[in-house]
C-alpha atoms as a PDB file:
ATOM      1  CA  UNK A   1       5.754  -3.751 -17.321  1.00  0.00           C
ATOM      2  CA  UNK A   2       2.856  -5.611 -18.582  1.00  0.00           C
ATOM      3  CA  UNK A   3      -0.266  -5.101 -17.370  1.00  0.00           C
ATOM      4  CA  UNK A   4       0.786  -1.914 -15.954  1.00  0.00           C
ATOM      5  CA  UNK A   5       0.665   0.369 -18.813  1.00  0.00           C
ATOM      6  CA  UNK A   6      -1.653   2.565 -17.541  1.00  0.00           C
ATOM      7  CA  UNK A   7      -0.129   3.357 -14.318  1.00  0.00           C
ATOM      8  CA  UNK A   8       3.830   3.223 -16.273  1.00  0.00           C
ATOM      9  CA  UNK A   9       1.947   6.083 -18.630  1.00  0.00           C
ATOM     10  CA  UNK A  10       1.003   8.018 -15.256  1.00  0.00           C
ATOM     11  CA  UNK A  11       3.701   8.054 -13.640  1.00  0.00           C
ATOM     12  CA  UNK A  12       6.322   8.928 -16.991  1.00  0.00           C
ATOM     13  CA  UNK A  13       4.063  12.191 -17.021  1.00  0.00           C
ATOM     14  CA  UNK A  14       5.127  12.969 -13.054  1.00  0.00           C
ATOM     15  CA  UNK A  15       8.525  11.594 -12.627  1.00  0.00           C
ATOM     16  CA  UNK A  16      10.261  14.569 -12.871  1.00  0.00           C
ATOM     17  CA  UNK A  17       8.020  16.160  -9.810  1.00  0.00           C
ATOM     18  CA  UNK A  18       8.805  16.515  -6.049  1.00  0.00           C
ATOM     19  CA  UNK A  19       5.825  14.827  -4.506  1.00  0.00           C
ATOM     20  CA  UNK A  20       4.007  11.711  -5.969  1.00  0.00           C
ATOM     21  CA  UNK A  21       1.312   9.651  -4.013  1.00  0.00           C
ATOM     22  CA  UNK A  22       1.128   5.806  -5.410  1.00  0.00           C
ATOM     23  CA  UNK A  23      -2.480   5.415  -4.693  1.00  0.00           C
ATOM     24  CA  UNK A  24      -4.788   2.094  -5.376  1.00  0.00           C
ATOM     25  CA  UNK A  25      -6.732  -0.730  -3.649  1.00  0.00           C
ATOM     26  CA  UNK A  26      -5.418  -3.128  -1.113  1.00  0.00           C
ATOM     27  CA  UNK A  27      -3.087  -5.910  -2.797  1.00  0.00           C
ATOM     28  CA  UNK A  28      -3.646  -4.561  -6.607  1.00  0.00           C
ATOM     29  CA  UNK A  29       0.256  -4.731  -7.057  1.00  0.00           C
ATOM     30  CA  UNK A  30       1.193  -1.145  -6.159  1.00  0.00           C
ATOM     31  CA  UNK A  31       4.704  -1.991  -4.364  1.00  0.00           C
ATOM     32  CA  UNK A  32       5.608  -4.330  -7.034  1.00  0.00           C
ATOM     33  CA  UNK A  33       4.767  -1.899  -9.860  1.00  0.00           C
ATOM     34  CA  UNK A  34       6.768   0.928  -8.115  1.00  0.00           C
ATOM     35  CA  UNK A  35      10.055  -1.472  -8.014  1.00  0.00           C
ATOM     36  CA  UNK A  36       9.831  -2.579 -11.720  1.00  0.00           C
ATOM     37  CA  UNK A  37       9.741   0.845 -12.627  1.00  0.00           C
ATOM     38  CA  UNK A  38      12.384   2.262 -10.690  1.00  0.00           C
ATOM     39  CA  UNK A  39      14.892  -1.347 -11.431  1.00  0.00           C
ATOM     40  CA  UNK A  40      14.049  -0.939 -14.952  1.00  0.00           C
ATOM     41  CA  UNK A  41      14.893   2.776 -15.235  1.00  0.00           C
ATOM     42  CA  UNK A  42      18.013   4.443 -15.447  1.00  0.00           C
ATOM     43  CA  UNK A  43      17.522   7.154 -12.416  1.00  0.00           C
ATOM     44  CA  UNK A  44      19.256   6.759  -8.937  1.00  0.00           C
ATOM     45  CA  UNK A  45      16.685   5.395  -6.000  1.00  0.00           C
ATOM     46  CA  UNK A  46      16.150   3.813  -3.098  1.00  0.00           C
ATOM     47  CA  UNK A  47      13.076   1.764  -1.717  1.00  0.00           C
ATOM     48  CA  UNK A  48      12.169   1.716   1.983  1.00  0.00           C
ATOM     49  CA  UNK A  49       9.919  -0.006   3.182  1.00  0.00           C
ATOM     50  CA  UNK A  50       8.048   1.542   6.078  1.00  0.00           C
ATOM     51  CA  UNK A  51       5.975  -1.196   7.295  1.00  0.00           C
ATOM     52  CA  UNK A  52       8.966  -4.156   7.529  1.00  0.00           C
ATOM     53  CA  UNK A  53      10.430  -1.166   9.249  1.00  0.00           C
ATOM     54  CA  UNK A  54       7.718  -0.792  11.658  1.00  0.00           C
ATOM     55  CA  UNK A  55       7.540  -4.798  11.722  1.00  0.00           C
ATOM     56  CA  UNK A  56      11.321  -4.356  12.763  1.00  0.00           C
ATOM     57  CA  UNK A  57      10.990  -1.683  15.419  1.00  0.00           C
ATOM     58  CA  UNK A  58       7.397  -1.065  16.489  1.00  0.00           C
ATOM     59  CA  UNK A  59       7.436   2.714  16.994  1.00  0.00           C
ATOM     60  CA  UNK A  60      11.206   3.018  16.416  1.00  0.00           C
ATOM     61  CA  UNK A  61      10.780   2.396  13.061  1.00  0.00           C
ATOM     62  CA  UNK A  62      12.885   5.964  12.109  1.00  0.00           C
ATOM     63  CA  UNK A  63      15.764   3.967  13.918  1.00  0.00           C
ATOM     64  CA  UNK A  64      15.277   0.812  11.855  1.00  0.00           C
ATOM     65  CA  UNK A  65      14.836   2.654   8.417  1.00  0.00           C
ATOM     66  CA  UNK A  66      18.629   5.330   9.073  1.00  0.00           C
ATOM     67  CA  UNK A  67      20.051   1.505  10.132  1.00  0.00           C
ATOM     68  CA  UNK A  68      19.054  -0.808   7.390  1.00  0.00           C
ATOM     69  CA  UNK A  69      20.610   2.517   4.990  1.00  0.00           C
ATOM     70  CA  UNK A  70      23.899   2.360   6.774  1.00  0.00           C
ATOM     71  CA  UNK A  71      23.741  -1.389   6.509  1.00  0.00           C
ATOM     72  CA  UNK A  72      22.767  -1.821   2.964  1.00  0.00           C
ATOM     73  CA  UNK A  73      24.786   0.840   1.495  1.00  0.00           C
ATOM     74  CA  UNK A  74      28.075  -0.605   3.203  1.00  0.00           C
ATOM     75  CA  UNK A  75      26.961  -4.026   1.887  1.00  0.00           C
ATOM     76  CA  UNK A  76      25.985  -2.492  -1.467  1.00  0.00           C
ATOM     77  CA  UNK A  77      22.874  -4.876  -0.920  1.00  0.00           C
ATOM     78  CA  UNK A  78      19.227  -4.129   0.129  1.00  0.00           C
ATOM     79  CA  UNK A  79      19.078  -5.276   3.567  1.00  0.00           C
ATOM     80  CA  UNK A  80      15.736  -5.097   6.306  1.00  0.00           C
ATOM     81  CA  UNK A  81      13.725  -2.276   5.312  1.00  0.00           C
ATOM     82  CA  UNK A  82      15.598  -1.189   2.421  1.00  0.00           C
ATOM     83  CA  UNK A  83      13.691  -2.735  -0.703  1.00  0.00           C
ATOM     84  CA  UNK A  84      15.470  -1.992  -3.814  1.00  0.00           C
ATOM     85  CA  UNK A  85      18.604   1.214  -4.413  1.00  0.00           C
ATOM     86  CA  UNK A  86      20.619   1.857  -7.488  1.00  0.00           C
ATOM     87  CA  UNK A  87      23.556   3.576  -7.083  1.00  0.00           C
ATOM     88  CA  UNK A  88      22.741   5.546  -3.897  1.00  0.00           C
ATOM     89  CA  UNK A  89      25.996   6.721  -1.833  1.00  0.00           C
ATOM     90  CA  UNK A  90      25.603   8.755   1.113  1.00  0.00           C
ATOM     91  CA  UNK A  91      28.259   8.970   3.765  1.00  0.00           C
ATOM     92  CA  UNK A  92      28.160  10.328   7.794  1.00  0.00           C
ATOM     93  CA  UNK A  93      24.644  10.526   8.100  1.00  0.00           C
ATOM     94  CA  UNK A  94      22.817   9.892  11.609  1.00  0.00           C
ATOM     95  CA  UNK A  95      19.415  10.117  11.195  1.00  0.00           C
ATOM     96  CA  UNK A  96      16.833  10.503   7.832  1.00  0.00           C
ATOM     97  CA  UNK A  97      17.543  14.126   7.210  1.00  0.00           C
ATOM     98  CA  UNK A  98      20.703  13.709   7.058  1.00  0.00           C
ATOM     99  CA  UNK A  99      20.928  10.788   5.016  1.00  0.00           C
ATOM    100  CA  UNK A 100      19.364  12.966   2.245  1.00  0.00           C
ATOM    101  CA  UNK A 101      21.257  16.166   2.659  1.00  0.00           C
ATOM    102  CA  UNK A 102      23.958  13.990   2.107  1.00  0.00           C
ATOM    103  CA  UNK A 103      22.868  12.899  -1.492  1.00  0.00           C
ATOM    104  CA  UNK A 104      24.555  14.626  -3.972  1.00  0.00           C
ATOM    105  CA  UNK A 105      23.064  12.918  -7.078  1.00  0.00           C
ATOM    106  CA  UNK A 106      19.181  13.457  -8.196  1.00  0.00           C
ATOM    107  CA  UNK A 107      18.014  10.848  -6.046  1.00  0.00           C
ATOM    108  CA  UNK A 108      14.170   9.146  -5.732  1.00  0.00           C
ATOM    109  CA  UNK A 109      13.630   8.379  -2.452  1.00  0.00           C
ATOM    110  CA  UNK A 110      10.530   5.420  -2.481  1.00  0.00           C
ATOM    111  CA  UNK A 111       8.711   5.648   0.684  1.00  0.00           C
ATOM    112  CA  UNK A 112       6.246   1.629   1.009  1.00  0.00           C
ATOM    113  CA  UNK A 113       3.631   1.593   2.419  1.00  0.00           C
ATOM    114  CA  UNK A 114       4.348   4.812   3.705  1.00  0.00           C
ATOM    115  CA  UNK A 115       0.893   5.217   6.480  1.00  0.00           C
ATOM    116  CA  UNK A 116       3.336   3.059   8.706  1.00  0.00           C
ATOM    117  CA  UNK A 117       5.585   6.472   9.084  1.00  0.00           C
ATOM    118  CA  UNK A 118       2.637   7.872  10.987  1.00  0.00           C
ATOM    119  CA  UNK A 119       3.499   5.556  13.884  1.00  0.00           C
ATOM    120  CA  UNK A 120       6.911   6.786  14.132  1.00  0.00           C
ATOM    121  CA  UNK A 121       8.034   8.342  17.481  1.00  0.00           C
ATOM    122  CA  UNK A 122       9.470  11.465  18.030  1.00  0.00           C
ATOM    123  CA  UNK A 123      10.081  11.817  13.999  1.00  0.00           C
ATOM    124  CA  UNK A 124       7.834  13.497  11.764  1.00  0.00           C
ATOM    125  CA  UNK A 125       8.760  12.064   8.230  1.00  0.00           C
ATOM    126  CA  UNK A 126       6.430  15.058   6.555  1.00  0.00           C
ATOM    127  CA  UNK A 127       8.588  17.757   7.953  1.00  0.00           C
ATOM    128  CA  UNK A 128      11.716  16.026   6.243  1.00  0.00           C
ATOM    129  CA  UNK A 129       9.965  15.789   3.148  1.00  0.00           C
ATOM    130  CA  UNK A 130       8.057  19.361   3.150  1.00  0.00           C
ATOM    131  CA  UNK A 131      11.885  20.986   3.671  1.00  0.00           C
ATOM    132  CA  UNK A 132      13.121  18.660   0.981  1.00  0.00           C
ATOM    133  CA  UNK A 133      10.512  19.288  -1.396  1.00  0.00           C
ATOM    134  CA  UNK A 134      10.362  22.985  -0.764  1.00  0.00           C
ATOM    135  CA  UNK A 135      13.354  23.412  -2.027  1.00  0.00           C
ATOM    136  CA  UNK A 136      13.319  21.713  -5.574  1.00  0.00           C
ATOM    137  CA  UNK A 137      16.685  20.504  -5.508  1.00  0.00           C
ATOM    138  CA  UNK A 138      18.255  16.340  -5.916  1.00  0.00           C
ATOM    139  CA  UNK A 139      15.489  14.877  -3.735  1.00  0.00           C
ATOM    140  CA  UNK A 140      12.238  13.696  -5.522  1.00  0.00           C
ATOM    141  CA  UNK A 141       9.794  11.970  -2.641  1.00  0.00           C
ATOM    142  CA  UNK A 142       7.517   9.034  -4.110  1.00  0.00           C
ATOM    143  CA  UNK A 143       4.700   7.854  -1.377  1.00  0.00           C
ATOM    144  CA  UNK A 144       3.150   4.683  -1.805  1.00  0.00           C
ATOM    145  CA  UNK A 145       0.408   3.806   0.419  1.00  0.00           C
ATOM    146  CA  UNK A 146      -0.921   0.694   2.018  1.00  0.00           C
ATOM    147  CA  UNK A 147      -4.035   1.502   2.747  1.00  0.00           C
ATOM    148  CA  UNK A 148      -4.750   4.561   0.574  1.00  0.00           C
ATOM    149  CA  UNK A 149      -7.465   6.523   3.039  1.00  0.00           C
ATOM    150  CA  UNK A 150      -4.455   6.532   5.593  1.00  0.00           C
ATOM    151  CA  UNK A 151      -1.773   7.668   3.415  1.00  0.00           C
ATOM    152  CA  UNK A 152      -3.630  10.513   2.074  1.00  0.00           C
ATOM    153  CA  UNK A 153      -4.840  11.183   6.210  1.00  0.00           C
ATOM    154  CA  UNK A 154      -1.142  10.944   7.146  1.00  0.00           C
ATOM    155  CA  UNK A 155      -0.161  12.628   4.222  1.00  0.00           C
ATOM    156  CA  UNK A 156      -2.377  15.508   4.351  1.00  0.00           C
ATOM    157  CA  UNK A 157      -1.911  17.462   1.494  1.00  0.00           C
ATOM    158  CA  UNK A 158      -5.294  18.895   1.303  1.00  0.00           C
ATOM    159  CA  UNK A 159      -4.972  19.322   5.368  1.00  0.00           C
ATOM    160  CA  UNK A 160      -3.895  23.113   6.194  1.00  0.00           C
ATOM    161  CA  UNK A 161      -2.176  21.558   9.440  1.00  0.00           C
ATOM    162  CA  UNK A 162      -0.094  19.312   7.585  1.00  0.00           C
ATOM    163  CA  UNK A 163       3.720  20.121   6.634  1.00  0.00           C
ATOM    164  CA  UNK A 164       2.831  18.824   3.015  1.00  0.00           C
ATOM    165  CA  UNK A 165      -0.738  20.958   2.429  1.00  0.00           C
ATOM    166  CA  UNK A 166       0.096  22.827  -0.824  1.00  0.00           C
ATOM    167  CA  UNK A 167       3.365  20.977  -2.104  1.00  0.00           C
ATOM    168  CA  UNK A 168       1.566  20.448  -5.532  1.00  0.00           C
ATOM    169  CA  UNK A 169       1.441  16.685  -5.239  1.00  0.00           C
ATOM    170  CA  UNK A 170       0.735  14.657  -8.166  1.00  0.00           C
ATOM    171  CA  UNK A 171      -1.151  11.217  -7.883  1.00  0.00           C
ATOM    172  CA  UNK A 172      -0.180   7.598  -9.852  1.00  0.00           C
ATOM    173  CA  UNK A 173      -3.386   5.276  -9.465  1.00  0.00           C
ATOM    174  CA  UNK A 174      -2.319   1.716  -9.407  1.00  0.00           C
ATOM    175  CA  UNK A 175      -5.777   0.264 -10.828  1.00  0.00           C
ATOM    176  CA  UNK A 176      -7.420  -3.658 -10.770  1.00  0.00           C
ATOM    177  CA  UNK A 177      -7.389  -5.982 -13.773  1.00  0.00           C
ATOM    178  CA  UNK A 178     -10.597  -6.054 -15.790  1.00  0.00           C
ATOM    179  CA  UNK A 179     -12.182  -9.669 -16.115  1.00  0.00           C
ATOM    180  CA  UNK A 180     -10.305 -10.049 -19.457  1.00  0.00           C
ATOM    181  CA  UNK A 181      -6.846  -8.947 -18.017  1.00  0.00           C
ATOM    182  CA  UNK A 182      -7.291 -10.864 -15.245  1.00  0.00           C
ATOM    183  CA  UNK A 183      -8.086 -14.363 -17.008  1.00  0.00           C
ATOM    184  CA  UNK A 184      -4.674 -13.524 -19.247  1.00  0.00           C
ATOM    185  CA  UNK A 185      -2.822 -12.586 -16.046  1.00  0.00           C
ATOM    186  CA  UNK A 186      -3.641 -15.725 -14.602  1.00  0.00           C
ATOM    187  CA  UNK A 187      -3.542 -17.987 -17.223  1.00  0.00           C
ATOM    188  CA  UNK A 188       0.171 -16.989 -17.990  1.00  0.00           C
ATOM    189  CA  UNK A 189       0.837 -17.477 -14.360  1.00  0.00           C
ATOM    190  CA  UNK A 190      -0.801 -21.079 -14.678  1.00  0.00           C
ATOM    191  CA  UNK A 191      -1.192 -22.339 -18.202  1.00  0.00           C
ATOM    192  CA  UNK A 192      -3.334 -25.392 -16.919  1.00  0.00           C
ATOM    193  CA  UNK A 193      -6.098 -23.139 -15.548  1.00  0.00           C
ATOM    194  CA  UNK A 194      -8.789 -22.497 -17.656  1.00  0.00           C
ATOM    195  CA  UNK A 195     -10.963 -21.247 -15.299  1.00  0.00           C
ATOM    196  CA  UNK A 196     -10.135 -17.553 -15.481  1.00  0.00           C
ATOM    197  CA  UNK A 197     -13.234 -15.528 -15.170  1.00  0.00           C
ATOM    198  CA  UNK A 198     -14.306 -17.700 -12.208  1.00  0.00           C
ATOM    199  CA  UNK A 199     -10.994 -16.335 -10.409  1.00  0.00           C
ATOM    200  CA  UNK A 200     -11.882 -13.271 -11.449  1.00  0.00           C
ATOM    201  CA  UNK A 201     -15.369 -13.210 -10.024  1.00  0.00           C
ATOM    202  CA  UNK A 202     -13.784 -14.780  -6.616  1.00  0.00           C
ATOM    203  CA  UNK A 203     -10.409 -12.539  -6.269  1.00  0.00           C
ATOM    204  CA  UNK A 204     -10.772  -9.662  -8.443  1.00  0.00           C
ATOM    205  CA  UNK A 205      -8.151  -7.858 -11.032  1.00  0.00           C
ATOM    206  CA  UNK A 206      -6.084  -7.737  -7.386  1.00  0.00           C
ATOM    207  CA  UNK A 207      -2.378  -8.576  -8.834  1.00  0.00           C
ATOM    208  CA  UNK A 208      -0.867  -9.585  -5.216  1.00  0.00           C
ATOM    209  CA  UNK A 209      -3.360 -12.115  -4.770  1.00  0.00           C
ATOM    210  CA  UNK A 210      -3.228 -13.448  -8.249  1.00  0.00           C
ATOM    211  CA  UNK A 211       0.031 -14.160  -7.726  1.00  0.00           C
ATOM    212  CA  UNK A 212      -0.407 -15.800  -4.490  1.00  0.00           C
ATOM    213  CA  UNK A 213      -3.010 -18.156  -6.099  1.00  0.00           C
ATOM    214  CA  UNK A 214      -0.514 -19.245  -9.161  1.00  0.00           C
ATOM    215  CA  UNK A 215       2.130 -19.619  -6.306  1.00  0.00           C
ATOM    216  CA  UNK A 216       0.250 -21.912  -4.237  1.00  0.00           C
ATOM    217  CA  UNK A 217      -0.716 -23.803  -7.656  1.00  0.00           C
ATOM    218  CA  UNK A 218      -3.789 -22.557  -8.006  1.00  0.00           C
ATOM    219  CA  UNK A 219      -5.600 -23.742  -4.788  1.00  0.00           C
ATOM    220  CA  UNK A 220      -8.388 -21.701  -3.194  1.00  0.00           C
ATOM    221  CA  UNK A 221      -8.428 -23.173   0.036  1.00  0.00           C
ATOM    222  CA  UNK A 222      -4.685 -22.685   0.241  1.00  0.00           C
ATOM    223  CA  UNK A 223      -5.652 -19.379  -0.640  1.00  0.00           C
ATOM    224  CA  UNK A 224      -8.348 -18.827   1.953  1.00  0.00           C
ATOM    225  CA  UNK A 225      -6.003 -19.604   4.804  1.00  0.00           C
ATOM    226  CA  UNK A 226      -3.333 -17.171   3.782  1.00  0.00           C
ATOM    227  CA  UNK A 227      -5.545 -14.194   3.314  1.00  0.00           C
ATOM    228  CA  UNK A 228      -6.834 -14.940   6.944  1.00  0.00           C
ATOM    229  CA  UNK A 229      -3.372 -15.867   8.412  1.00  0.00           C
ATOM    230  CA  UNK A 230      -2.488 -12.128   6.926  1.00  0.00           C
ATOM    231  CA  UNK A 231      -5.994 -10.485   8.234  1.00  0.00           C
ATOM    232  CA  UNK A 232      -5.390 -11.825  11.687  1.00  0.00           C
ATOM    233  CA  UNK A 233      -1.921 -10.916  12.137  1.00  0.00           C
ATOM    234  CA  UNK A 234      -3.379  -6.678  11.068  1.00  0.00           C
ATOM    235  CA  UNK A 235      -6.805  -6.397  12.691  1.00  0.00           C
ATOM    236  CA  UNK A 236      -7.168  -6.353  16.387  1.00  0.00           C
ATOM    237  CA  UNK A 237     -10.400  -6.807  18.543  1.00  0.00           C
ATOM    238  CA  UNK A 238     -13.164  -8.921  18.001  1.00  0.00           C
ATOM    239  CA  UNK A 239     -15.903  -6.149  16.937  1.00  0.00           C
ATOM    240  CA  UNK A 240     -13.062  -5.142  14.307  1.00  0.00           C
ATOM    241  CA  UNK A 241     -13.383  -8.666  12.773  1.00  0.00           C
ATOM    242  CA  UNK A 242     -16.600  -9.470  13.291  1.00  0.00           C
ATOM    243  CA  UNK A 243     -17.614  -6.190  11.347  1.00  0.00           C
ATOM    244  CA  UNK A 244     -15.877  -7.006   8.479  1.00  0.00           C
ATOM    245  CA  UNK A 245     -17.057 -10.620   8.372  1.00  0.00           C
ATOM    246  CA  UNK A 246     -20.400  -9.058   7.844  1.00  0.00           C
ATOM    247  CA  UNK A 247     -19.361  -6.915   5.566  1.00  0.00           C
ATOM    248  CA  UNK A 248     -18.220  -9.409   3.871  1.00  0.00           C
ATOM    249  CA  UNK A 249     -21.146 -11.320   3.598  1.00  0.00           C
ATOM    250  CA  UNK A 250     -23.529  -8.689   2.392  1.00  0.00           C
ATOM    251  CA  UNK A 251     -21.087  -7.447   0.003  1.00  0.00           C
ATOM    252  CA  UNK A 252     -21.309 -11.054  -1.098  1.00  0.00           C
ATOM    253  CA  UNK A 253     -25.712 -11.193  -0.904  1.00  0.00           C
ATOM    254  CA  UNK A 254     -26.372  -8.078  -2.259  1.00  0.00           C
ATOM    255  CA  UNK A 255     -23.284  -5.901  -3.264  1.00  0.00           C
ATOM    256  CA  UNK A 256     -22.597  -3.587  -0.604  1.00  0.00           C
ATOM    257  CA  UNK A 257     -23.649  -4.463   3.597  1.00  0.00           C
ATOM    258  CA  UNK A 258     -26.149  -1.196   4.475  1.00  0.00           C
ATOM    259  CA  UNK A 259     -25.871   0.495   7.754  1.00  0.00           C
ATOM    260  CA  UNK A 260     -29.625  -1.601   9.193  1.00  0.00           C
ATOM    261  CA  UNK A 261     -27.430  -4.889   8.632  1.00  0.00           C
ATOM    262  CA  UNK A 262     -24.466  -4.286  10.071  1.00  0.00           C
ATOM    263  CA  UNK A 263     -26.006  -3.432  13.480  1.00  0.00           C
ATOM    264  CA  UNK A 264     -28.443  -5.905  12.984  1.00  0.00           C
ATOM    265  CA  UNK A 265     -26.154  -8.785  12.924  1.00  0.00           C
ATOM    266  CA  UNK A 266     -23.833  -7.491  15.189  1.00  0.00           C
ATOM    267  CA  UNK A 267     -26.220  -6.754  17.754  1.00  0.00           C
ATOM    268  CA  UNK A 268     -24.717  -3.213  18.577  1.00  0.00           C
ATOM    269  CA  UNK A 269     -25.637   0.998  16.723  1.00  0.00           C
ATOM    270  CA  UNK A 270     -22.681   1.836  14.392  1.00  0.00           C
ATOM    271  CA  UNK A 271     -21.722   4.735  16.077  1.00  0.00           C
ATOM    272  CA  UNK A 272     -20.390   2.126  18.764  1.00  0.00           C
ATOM    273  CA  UNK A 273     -18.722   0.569  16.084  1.00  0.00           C
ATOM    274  CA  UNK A 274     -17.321   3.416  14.239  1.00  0.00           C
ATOM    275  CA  UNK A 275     -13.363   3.076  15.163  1.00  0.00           C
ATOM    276  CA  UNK A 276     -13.820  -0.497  14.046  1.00  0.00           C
ATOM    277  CA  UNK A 277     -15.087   0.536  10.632  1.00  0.00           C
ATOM    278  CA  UNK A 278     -12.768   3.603  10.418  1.00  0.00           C
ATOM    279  CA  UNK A 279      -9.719   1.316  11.157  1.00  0.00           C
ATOM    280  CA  UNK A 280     -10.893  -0.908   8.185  1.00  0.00           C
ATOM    281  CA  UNK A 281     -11.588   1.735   5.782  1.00  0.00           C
ATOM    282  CA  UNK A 282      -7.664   3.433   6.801  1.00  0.00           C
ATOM    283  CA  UNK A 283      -6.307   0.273   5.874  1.00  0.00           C
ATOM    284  CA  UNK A 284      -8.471  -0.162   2.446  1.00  0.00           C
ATOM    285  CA  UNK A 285     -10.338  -3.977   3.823  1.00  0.00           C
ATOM    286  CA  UNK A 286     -13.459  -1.803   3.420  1.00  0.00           C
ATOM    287  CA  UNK A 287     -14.526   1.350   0.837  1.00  0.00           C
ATOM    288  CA  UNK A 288     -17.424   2.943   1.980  1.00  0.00           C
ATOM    289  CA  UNK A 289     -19.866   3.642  -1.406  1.00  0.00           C
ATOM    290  CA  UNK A 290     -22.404   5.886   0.554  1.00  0.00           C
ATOM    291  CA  UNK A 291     -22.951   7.463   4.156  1.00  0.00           C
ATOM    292  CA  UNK A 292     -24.446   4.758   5.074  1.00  0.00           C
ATOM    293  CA  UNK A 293     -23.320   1.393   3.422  1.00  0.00           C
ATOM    294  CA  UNK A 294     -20.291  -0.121   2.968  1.00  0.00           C
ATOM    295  CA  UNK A 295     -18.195  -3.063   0.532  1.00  0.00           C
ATOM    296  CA  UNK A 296     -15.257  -4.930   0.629  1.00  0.00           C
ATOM    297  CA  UNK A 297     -12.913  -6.572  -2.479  1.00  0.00           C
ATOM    298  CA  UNK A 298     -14.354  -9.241  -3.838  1.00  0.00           C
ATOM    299  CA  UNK A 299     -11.792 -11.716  -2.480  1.00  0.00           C
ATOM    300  CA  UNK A 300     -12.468 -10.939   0.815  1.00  0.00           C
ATOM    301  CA  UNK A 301     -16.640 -10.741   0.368  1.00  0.00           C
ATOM    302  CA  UNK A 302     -15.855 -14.536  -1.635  1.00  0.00           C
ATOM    303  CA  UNK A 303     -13.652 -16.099   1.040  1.00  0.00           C
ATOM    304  CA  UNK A 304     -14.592 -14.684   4.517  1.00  0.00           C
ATOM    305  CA  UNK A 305     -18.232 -16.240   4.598  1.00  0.00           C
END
């Protein structure tokens, strides 16, 4: 658990709650930290994986999530959606809620990137887990978001409408490398770089891309093309990518990319371009710092202009 001490200290104060939200940046390492944790412990969990669900099923995704159980408890091996489980056994089950009615051991059930279950029709994930949590028995819910702003919108603890408002939920940050860290972290990852402060100024303490970089030896072009491969694939419509090109670039200039010079390069008001920005914020590619100006991560303000 190296370089996650902070967040392993977190969440060894929570574990024994109900509801815990995983939050952090875009691509800082919060799925992998989740699994080493779990692997490493002694406790009985599983790992789904809502978004290769989603990936699997589109809007079926409850479908693909209750069939990838079946599948990889019969096989005794994570298959699909399912991440990681130790010793989970469940038998005649049909659909999520019964799946965990039919745990009989304390179980943690590890929901990835869990905004995905948002898009999931005709199931509402949040009722499950409201009646699970409510009654404090085997079943201890972990959330881990994507994009944190649409978790915690999905999620909607603080949201009177929402099944989970008032469950007493208990937050994990997941939290970037500093510059020191980071020049350690990548160093070990590839002994022949020395350069580690410039990586730092160019990707950030983000673990997920750190590791991409040491396994694509250490090549920033290589780099460059996956992040966009992997931004093209999740943002739709041009005004979408244009906007956080500029972003981008400002956040580059001058730090942050101010209301004026968004609209002034892209030649429209921001209120016509406020689902593209929202969409970008949900999915943590942009943090807004004030009402009226925005930022993105540094690898994405180093490598997208």
């Amino acid at each position: 658990m190296k370089y996650y001490e902070y967040e392993k200290w977190q969440l060894d104060k929570y574990i024994g709650e109900y509801f815990i939200i995983i939050t952090g940046p875009r691509w800082v390492g919060k799925s992998y930290f989740i699994k080493n944790f779990m692997e490493q412990s002694s406790r009985n969990y599983i790992i789904i994986d809502a978004f290769k669900a989603w990936k699997e099923k589109n809007l079926w995704l409850h479908k693909a999530i209750v069939e990838d159980i079946s599948e990889s408890i019969q096989k005794k091996d994570p298959t699909g959606a399912v991440v990681s489980f130790g010793d989970v056994k469940a038998e005649n089950f049909h659909d999520f809620r019964s799946f965990l009615q039919s745990l009989e051991d304390e179980t943690y059930v590890v929901l990835d990137h869990a905004d995905y279950l948002r898009y999931a029709r005709g199931v509402d994930f949040r009722e499950i887990a409201q009646e699970l949590i409510d009654r404090r028995d085997n079943i201890h819910f972990i959330f881990v978001a994507k994009g944190t702003p649409a978790l915690l919108n999905y999620l909607g603890p603080s949201d009177p409408r929402s099944p989970l408002f008032m469950r007493y939920e208990k937050y994990v940050e997941v939290v970037e490398l500093s510059p020191n860290e980071t020049k350690e972290f990548v160093q070990e990852l590839c002994p022949h770089l020395q350069q580690g402060f410039e990586v730092y100024r160019e990707i950030g303490g983000l673990r997920g891309y750190l590791k991409k970089f040491a396994e694509i030896e250490c090549n920033k072009q290589e780099l460059k093309k996956l992040l966009e491969r992997e931004l093209k694939q999740e943002i739709r419509g041009k005004n979408t990518w244009n906007t956080l090109k500029v972003i981008a670039k400002y956040t580059r200039i001058k730090g942050y990319a101010h209301k004026n010079m968004i609209e002034k390069e892209i030649g429209k008001p921001l209120d016509y371009l406020k689902d593209s920005i929202e969409t970008l914020v949900n999915n943590g590619l942009v943090i807004r710092t004030s009402t009226r100006a925005y930022k993105t991560p540094k690898i994405l303000a180093r490598f997208l202009t």
